[in-house]
C-alpha atoms as a PDB file:
ATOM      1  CA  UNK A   1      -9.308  -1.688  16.617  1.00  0.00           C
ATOM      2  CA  UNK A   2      -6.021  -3.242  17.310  1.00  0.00           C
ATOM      3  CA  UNK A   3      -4.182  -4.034  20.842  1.00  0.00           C
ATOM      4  CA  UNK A   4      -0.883  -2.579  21.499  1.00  0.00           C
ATOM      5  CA  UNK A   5       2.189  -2.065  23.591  1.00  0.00           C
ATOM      6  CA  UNK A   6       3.794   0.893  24.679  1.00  0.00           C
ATOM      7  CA  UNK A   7       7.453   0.572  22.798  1.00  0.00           C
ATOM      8  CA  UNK A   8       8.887   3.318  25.350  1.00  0.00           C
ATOM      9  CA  UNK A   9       7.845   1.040  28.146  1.00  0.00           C
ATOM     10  CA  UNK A  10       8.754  -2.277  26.733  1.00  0.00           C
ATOM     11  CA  UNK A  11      12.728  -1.416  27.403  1.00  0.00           C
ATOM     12  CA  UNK A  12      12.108  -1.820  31.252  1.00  0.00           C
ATOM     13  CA  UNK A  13      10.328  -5.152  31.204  1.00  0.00           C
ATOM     14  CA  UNK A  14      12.114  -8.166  32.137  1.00  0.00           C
ATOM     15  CA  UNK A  15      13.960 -10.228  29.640  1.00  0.00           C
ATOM     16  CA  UNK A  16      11.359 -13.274  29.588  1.00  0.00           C
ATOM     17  CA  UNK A  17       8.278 -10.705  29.695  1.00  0.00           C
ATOM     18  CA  UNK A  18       9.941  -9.349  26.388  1.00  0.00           C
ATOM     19  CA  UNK A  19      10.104 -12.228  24.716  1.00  0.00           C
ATOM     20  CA  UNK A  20       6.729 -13.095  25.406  1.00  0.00           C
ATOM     21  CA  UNK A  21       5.297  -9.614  24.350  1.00  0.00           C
ATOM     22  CA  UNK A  22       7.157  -9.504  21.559  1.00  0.00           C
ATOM     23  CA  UNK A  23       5.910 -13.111  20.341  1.00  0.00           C
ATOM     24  CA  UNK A  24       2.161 -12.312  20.988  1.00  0.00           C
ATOM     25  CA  UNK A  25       1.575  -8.856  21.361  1.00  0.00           C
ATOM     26  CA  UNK A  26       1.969  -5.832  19.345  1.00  0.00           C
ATOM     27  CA  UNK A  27       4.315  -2.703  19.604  1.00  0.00           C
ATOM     28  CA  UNK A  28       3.242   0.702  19.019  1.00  0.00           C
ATOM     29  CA  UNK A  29       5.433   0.870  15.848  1.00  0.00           C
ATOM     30  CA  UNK A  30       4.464  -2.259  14.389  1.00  0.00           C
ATOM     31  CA  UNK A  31       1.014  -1.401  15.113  1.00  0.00           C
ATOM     32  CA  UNK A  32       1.979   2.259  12.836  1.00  0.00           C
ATOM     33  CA  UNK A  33       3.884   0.131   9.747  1.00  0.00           C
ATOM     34  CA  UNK A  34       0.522  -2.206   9.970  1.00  0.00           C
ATOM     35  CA  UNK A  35      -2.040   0.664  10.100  1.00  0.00           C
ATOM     36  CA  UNK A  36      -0.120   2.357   7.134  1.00  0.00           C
ATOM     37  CA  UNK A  37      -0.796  -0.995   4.873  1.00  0.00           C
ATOM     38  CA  UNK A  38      -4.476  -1.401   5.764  1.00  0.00           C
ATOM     39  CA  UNK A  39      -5.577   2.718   6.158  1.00  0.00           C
ATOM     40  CA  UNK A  40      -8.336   2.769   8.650  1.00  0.00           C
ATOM     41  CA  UNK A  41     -10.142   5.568   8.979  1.00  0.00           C
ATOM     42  CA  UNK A  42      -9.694   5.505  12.675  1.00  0.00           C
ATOM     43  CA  UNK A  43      -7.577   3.321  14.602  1.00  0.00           C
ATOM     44  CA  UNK A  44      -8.605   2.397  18.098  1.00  0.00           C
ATOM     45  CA  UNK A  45      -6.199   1.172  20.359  1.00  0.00           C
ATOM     46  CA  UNK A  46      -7.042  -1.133  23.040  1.00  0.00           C
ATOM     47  CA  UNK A  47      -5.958  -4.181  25.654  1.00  0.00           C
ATOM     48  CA  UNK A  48      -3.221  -0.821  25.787  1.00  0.00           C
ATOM     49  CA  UNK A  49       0.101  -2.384  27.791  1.00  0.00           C
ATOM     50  CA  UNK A  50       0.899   1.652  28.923  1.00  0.00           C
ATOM     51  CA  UNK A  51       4.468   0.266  31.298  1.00  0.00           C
ATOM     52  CA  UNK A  52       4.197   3.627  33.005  1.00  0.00           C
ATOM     53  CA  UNK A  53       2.951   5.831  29.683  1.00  0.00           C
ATOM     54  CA  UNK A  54      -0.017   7.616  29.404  1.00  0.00           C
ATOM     55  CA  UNK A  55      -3.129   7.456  26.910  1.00  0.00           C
ATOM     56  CA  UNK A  56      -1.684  10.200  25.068  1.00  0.00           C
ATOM     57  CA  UNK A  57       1.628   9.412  24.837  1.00  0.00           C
ATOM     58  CA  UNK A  58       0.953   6.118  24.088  1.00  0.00           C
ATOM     59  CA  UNK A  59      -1.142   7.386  20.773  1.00  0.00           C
ATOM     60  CA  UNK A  60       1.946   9.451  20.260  1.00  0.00           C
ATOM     61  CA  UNK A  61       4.173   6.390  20.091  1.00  0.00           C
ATOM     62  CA  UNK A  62       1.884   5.146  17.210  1.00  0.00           C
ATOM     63  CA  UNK A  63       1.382   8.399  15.459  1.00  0.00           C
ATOM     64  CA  UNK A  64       5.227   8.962  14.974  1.00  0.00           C
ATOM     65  CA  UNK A  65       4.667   6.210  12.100  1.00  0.00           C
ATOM     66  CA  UNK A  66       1.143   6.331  11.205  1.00  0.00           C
ATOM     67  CA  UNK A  67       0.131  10.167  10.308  1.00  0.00           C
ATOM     68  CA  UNK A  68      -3.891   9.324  10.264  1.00  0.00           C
ATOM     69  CA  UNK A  69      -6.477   9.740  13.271  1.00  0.00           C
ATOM     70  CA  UNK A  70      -5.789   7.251  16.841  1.00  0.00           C
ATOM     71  CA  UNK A  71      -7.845   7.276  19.814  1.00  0.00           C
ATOM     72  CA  UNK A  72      -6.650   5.394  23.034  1.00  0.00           C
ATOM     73  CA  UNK A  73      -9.971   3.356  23.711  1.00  0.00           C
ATOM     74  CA  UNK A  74     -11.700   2.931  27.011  1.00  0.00           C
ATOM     75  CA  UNK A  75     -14.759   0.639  27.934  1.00  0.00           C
ATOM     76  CA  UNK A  76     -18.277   1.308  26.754  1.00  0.00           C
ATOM     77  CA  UNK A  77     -16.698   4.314  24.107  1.00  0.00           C
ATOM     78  CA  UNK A  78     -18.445   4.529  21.400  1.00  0.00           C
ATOM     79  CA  UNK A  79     -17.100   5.381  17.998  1.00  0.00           C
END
């Protein structure tokens, strides 16, 4: 389980909301470069910052790095 940011969406945030994301949040590549080191089974994305994506393009984002299996979580899912 990892938290993530939508990379397509980060391009439209303001300047200062950047910098903070990028400081202490997570981008849907880096999130793919990390997953590709540490090989979960299943990645579960979640505390998802979409910016006007959806769930599935969002996993998209993250799959154009990281070839293995990523679900967009929700509350209570069970996996």
């Amino acid at each position: 389980m990892h938290e993530v940011y939508s990379a397509a969406g980060f391009a439209g945030r303001p300047p200062e909301w950047q910098r903070y994301h990028r400081m202490y949040h997570t981008s849907s590549a880096e999130l793919a470069a990390l997953a590709t080191k540490s090989r979960p089974g299943l990645l579960v994305l979640y505390h998802q910052l979409f910016w006007g994506t959806t769930d599935e393009a969002l996993v998209a984002e993250v799959k154009q790095g990281y070839e293995r299996k990523v679900v967009s979580g929700r509350d209570l899912d069970v996996f």
